[in-house]
PDB file of N, CA and C in Angstrom:
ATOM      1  N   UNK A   1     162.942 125.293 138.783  1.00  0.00           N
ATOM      2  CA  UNK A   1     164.087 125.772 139.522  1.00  0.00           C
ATOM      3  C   UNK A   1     165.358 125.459 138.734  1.00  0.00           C
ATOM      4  N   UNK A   2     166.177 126.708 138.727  1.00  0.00           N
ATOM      5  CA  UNK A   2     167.393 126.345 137.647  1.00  0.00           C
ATOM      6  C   UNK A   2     168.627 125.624 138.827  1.00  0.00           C
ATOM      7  N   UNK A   3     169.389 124.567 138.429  1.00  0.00           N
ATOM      8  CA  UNK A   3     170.324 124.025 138.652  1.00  0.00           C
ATOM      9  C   UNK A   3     171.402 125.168 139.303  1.00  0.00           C
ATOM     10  N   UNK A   4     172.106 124.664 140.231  1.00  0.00           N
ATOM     11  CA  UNK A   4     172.868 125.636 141.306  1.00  0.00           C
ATOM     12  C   UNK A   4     174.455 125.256 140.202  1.00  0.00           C
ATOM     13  N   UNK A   5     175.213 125.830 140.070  1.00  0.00           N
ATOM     14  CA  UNK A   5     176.387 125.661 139.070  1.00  0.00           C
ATOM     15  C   UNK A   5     177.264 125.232 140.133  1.00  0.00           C
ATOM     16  N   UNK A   6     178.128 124.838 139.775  1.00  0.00           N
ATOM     17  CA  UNK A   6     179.133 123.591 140.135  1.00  0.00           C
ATOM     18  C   UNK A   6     180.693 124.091 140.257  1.00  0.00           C
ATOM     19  N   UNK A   7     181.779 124.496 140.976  1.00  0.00           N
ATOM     20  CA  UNK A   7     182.783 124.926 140.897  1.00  0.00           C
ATOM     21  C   UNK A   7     183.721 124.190 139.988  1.00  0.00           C
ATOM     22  N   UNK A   8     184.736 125.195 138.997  1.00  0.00           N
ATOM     23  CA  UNK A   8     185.531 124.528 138.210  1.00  0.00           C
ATOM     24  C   UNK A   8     186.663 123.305 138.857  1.00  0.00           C
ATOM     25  N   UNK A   9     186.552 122.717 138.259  1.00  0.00           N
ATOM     26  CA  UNK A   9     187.833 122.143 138.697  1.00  0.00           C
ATOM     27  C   UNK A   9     189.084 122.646 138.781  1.00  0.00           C
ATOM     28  N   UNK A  10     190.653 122.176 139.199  1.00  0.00           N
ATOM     29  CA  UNK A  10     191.390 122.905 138.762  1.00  0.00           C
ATOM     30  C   UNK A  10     191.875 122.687 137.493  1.00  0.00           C
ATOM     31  N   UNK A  11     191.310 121.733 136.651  1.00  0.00           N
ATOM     32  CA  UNK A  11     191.583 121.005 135.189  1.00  0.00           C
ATOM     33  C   UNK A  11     190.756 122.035 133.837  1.00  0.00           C
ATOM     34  N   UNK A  12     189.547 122.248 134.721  1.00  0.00           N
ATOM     35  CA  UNK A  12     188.596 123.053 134.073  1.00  0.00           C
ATOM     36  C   UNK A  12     189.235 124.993 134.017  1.00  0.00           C
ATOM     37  N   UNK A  13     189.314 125.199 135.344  1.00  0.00           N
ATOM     38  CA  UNK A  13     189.929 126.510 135.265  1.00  0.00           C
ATOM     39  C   UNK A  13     191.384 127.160 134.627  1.00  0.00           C
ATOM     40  N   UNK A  14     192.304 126.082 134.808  1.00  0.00           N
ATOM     41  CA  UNK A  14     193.454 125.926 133.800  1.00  0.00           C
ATOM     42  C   UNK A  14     192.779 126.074 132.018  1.00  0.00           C
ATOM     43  N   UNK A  15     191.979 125.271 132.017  1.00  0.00           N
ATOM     44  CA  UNK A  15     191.518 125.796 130.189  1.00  0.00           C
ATOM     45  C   UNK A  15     191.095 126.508 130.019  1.00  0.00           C
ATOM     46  N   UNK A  16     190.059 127.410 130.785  1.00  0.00           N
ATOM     47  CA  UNK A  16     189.272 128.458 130.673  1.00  0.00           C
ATOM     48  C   UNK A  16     190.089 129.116 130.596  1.00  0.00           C
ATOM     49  N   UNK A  17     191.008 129.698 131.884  1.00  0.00           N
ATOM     50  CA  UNK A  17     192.428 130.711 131.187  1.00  0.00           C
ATOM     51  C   UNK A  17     193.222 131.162 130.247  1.00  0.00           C
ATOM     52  N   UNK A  18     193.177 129.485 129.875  1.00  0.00           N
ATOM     53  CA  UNK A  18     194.078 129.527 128.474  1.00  0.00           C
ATOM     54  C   UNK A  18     193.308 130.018 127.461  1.00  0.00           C
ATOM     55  N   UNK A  19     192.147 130.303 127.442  1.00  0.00           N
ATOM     56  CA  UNK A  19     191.295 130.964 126.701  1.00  0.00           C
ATOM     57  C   UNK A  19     190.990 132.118 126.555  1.00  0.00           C
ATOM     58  N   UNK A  20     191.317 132.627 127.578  1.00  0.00           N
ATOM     59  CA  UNK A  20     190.647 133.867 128.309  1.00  0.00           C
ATOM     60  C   UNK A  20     192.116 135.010 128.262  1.00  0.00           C
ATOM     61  N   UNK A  21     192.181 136.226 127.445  1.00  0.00           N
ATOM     62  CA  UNK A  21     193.180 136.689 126.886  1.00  0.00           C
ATOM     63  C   UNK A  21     192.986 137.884 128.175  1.00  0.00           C
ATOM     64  N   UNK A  22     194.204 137.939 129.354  1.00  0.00           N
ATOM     65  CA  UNK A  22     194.519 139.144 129.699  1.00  0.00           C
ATOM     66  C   UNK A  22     193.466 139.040 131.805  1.00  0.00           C
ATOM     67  N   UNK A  23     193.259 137.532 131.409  1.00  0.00           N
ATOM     68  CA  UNK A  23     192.511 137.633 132.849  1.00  0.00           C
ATOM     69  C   UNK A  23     192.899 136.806 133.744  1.00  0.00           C
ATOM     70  N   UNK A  24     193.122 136.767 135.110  1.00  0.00           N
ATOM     71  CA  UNK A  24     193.835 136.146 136.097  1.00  0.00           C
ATOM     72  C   UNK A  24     192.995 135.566 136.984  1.00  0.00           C
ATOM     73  N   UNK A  25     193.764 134.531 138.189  1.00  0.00           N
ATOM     74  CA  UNK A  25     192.614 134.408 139.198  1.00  0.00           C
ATOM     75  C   UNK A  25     193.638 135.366 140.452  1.00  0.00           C
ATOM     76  N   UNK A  26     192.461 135.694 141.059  1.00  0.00           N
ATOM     77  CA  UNK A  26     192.540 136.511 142.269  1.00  0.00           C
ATOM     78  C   UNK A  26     193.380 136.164 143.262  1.00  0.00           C
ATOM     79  N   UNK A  27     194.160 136.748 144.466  1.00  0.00           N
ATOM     80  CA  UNK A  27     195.006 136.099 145.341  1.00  0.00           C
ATOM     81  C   UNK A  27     194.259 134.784 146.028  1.00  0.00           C
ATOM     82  N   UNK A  28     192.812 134.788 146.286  1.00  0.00           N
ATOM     83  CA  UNK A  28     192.526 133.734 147.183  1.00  0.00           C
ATOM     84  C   UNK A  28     191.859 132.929 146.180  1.00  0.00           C
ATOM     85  N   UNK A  29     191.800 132.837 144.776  1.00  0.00           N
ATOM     86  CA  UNK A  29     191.656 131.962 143.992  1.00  0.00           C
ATOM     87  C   UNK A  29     189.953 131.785 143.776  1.00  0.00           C
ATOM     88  N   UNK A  30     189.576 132.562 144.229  1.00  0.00           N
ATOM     89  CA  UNK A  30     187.865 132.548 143.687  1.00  0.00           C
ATOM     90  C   UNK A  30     187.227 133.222 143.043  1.00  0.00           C
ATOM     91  N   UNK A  31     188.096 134.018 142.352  1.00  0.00           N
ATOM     92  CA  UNK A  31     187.539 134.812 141.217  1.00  0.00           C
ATOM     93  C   UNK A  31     188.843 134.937 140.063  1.00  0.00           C
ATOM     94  N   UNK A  32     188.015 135.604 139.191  1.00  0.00           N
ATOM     95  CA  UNK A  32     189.010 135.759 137.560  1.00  0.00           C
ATOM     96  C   UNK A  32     189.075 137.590 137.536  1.00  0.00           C
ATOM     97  N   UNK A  33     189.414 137.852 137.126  1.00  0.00           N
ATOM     98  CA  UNK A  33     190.092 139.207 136.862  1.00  0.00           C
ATOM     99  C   UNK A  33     190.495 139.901 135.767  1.00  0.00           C
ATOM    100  N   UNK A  34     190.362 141.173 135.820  1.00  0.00           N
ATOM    101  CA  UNK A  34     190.745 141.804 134.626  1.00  0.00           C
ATOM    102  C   UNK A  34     190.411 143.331 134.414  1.00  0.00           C
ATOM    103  N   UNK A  35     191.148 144.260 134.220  1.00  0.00           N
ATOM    104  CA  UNK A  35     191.144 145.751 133.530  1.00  0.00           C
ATOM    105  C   UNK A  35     191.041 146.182 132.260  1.00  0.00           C
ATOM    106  N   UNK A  36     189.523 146.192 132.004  1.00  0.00           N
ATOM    107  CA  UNK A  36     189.548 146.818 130.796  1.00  0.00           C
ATOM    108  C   UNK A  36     189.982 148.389 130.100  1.00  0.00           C
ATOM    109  N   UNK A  37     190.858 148.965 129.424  1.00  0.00           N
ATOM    110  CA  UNK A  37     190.585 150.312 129.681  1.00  0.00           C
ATOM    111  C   UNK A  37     190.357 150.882 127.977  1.00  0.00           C
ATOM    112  N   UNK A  38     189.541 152.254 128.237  1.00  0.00           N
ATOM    113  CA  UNK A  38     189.172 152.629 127.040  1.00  0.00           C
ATOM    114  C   UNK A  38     189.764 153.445 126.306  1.00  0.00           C
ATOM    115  N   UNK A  39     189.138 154.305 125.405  1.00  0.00           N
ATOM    116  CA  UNK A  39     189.546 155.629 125.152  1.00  0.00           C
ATOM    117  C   UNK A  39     189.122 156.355 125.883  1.00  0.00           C
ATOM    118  N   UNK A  40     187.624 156.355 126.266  1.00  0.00           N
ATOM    119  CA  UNK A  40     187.307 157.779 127.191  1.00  0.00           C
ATOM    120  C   UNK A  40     185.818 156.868 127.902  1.00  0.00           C
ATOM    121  N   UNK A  41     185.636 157.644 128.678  1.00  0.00           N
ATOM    122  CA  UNK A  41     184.503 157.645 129.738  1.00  0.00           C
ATOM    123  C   UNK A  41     183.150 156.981 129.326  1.00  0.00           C
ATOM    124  N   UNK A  42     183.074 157.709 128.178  1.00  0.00           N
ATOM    125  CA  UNK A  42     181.881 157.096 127.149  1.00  0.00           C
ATOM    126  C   UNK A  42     182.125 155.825 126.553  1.00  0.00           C
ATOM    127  N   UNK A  43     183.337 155.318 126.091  1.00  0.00           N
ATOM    128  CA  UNK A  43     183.509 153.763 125.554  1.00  0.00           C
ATOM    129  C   UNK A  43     183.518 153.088 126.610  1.00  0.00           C
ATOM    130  N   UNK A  44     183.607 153.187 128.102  1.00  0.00           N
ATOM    131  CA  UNK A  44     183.324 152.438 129.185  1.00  0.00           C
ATOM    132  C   UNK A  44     182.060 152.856 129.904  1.00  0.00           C
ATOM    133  N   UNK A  45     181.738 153.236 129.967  1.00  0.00           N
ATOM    134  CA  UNK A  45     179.931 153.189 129.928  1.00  0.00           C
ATOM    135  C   UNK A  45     179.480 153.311 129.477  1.00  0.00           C
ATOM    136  N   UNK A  46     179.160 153.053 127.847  1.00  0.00           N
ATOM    137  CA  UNK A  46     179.018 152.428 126.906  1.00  0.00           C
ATOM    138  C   UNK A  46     178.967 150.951 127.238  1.00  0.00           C
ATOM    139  N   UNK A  47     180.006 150.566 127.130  1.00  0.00           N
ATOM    140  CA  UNK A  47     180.631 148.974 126.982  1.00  0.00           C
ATOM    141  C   UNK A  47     180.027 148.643 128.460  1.00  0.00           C
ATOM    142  N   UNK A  48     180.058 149.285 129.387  1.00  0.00           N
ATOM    143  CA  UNK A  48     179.190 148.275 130.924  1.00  0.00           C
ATOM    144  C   UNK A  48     178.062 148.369 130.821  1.00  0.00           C
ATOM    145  N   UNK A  49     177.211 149.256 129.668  1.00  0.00           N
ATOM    146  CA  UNK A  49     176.108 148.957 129.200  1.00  0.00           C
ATOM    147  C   UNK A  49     175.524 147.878 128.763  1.00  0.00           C
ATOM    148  N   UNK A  50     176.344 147.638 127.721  1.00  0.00           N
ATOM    149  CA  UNK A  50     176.152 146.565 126.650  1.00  0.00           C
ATOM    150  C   UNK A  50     176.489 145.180 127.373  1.00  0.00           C
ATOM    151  N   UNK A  51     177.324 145.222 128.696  1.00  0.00           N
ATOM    152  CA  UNK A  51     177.516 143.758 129.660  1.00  0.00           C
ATOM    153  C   UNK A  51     176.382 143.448 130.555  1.00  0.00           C
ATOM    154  N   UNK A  52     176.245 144.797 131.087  1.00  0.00           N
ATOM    155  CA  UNK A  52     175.624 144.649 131.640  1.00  0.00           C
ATOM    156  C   UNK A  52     173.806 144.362 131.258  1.00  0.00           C
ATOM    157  N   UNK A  53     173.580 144.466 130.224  1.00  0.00           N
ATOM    158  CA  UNK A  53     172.219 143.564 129.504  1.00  0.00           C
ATOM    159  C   UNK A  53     172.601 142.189 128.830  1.00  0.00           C
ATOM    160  N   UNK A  54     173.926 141.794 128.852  1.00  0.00           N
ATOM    161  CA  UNK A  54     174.019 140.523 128.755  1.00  0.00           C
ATOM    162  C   UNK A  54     173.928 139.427 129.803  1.00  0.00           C
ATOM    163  N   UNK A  55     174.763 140.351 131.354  1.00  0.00           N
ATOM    164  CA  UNK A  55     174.952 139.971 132.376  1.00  0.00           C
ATOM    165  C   UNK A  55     173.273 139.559 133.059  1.00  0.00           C
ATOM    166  N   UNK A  56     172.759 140.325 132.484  1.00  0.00           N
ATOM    167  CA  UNK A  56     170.961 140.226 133.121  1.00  0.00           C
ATOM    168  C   UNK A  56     170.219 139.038 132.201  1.00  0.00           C
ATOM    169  N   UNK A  57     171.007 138.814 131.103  1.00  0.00           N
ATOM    170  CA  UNK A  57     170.108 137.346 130.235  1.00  0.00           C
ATOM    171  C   UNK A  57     170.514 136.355 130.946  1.00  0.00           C
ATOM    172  N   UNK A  58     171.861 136.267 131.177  1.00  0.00           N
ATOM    173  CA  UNK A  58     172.697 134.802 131.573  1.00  0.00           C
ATOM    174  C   UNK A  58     172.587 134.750 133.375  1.00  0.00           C
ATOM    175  N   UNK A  59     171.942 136.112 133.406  1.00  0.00           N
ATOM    176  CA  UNK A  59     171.686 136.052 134.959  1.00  0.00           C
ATOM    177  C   UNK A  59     172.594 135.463 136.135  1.00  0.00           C
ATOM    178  N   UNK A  60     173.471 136.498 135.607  1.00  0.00           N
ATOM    179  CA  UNK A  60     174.984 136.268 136.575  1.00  0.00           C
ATOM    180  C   UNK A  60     175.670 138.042 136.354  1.00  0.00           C
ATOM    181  N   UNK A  61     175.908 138.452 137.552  1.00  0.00           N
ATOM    182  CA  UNK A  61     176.553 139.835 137.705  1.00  0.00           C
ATOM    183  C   UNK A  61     178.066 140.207 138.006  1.00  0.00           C
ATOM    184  N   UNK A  62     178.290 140.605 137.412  1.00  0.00           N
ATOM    185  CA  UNK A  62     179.734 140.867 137.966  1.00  0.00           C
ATOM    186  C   UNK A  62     180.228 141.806 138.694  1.00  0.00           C
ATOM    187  N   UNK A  63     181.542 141.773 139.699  1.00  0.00           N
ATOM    188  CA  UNK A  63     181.594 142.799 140.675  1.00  0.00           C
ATOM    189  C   UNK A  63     182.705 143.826 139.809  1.00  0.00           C
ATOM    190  N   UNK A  64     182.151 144.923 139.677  1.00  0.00           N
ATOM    191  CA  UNK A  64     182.789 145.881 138.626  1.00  0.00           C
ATOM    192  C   UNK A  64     183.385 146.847 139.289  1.00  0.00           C
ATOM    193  N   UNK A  65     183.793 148.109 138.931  1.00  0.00           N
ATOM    194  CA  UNK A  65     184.869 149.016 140.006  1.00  0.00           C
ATOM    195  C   UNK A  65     184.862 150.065 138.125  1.00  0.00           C
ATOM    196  N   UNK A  66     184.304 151.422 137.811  1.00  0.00           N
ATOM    197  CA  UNK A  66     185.014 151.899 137.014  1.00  0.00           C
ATOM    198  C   UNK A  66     185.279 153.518 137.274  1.00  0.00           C
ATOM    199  N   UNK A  67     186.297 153.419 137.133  1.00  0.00           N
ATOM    200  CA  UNK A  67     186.721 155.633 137.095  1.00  0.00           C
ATOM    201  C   UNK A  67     187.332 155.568 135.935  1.00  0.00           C
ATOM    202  N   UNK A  68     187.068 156.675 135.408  1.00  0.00           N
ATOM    203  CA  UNK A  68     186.944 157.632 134.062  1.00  0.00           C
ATOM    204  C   UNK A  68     187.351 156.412 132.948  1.00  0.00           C
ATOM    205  N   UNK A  69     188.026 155.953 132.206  1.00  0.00           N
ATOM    206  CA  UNK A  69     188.045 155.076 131.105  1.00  0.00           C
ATOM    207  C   UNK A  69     188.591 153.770 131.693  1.00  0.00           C
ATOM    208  N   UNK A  70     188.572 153.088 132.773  1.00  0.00           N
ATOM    209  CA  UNK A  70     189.184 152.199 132.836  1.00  0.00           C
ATOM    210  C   UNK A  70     187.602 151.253 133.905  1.00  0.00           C
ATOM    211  N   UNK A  71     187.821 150.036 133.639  1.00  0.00           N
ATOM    212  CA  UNK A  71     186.913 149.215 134.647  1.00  0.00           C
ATOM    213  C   UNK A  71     187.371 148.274 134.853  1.00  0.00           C
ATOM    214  N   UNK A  72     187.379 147.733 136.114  1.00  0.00           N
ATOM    215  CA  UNK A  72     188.015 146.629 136.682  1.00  0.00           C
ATOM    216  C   UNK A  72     187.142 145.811 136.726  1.00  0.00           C
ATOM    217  N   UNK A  73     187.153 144.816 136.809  1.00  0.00           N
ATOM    218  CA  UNK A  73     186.266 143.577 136.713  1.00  0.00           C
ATOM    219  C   UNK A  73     186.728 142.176 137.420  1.00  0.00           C
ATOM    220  N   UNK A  74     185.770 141.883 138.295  1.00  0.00           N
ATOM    221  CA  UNK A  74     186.038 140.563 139.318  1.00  0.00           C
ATOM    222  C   UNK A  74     184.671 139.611 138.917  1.00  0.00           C
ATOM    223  N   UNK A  75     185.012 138.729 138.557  1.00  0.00           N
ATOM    224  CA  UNK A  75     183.878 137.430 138.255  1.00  0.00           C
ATOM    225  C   UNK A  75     184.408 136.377 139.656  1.00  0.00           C
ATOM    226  N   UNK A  76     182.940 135.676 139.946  1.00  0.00           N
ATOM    227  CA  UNK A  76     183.093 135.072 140.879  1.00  0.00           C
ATOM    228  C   UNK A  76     181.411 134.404 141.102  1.00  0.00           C
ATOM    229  N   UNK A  77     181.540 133.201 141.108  1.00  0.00           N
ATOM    230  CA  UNK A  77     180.144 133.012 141.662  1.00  0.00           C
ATOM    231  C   UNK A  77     179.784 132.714 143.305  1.00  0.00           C
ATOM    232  N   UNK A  78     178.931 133.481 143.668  1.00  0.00           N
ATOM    233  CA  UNK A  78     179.177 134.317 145.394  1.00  0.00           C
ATOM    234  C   UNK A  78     178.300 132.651 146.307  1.00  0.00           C
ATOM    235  N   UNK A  79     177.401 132.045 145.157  1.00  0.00           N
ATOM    236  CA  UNK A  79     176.423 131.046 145.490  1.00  0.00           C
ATOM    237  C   UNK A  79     177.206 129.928 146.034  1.00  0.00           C
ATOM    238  N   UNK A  80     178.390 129.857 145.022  1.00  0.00           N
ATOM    239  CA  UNK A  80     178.956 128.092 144.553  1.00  0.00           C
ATOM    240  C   UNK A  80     180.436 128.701 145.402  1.00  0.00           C
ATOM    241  N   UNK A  81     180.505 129.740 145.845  1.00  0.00           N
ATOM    242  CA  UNK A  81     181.989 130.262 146.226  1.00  0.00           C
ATOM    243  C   UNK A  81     183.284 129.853 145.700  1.00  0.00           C
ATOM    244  N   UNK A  82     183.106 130.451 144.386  1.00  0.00           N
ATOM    245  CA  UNK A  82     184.324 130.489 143.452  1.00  0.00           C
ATOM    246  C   UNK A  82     183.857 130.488 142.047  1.00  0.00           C
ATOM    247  N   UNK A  83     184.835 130.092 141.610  1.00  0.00           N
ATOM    248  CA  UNK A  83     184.631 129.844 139.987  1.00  0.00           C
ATOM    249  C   UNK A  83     183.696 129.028 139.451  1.00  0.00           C
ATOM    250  N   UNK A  84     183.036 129.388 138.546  1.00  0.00           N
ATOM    251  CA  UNK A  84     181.902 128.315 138.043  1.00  0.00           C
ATOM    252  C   UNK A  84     182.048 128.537 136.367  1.00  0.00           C
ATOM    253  N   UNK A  85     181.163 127.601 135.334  1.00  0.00           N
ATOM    254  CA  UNK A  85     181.105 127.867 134.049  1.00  0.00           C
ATOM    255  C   UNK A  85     180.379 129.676 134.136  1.00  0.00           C
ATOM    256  N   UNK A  86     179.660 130.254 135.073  1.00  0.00           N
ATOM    257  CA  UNK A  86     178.745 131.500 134.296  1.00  0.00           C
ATOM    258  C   UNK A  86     180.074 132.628 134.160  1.00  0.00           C
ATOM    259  N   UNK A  87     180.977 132.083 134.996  1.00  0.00           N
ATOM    260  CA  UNK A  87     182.405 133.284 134.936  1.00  0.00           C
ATOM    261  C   UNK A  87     182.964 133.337 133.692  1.00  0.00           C
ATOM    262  N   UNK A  88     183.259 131.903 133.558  1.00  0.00           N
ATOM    263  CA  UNK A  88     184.192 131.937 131.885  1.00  0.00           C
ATOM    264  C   UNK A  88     183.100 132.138 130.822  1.00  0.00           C
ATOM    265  N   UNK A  89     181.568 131.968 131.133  1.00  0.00           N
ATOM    266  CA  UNK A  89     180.753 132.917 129.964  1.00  0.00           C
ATOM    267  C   UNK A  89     180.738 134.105 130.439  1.00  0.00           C
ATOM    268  N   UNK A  90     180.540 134.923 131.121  1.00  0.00           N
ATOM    269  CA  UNK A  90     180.688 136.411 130.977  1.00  0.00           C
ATOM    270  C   UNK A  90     181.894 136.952 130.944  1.00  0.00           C
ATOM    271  N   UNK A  91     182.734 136.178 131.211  1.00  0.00           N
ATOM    272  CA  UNK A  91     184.532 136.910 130.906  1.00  0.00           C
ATOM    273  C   UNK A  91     184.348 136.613 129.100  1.00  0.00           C
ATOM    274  N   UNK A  92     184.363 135.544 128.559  1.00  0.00           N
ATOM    275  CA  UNK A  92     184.164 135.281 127.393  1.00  0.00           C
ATOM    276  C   UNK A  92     183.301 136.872 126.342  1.00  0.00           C
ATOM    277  N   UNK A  93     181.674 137.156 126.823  1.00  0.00           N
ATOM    278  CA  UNK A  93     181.109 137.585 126.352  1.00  0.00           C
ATOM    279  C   UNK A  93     181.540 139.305 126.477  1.00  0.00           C
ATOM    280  N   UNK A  94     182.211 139.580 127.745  1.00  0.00           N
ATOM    281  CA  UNK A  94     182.697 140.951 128.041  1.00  0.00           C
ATOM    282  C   UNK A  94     184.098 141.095 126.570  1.00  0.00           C
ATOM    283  N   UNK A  95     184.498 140.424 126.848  1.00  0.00           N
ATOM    284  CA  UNK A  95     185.659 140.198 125.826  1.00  0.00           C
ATOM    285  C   UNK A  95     185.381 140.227 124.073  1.00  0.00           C
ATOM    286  N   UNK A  96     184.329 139.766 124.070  1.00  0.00           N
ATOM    287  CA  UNK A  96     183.416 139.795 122.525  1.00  0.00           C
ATOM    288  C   UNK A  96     183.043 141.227 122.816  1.00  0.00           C
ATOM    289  N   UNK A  97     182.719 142.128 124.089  1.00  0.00           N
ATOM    290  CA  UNK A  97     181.891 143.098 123.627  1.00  0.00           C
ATOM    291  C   UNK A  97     182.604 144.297 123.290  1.00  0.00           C
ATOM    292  N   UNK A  98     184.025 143.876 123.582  1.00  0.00           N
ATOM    293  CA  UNK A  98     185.147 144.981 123.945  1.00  0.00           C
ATOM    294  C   UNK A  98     186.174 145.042 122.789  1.00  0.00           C
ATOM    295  N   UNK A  99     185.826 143.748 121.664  1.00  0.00           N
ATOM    296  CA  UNK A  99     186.652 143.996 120.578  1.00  0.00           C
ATOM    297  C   UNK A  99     186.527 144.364 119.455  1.00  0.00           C
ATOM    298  N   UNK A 100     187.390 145.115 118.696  1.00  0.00           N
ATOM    299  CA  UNK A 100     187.085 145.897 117.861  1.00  0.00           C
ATOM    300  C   UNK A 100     186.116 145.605 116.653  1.00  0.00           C
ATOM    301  N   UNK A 101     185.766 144.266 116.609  1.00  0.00           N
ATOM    302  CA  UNK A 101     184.866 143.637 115.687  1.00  0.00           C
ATOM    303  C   UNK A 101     183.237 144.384 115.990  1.00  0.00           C
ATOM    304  N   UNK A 102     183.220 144.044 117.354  1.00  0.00           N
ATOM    305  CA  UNK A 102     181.824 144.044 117.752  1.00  0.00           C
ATOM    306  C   UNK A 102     181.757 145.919 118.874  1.00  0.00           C
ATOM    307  N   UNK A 103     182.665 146.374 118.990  1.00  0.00           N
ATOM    308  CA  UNK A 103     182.517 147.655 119.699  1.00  0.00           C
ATOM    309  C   UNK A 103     183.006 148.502 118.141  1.00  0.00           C
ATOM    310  N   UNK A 104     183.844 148.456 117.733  1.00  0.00           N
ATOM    311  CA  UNK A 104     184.250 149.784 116.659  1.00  0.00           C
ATOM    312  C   UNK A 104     185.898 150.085 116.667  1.00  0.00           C
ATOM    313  N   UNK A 105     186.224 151.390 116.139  1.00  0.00           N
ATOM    314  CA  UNK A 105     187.676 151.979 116.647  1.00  0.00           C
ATOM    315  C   UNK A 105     187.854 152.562 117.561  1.00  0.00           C
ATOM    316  N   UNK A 106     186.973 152.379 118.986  1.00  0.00           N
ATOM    317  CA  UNK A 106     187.235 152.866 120.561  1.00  0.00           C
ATOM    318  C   UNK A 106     187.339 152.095 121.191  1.00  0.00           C
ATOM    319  N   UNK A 107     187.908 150.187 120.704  1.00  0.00           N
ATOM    320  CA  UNK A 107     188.114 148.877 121.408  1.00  0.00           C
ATOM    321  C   UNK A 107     189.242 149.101 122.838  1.00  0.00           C
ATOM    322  N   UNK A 108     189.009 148.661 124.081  1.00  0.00           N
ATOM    323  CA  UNK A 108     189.747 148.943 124.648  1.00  0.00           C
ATOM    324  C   UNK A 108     191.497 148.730 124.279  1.00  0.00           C
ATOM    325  N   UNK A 109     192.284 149.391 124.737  1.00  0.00           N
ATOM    326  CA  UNK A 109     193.689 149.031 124.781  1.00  0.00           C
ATOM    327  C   UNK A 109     194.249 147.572 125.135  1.00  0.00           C
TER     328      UNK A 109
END
């Protein structure tokens, strides 16, 4: 049985931020946030492709929202009710998947 994750502190979530380029916490403070947007339709489903088979290793999902090149994105762990370490790894890893290193010249804006 895997270990139930543990809510950030507010010491912990303050650094994760500072890390985390372009993402917020939510009005009631239990989730992180963020709008990715693309060039077109295909570099964002594309790219929620490629999260979404990461999101299935680290076995943590995120609550997503996308129309035509843009996707919104809410991390939150629904178990631990709030923030946990699997948020600042999949905000982390969405962010690796979206930059121009590792996606190409259709990196979001």
């Amino acid at each position: 049985m895997t270990e139930r994750p543990t809510l950030l502190t507010e010491a912990e979530r303050v650094e994760a931020l500072a890390r985390l380029m372009g993402w917020h916490v939510t009005g009631d403070g239990s989730a992180i946030a963020k709008s990715f947007v693309f060039g077109t339709f295909s570099e964002a489903f594309g790219w929620m492709t490629r999260v979404a088979l990461a999101a299935e290793r680290q076995g943590h999902h995120p609550d997503w929202r996308n129309s035509h090149r843009t996707v919104e994105v809410a991390l939150s762990t629904h178990d631990a009710g709030g923030l946990t370490r699997l948020d600042i790894a999949l905000a982390e890893a969405m962010d690796r998947l979206a930059s121009p290193v590792s996606y190409g010249a259709g990196a979001p804006r």
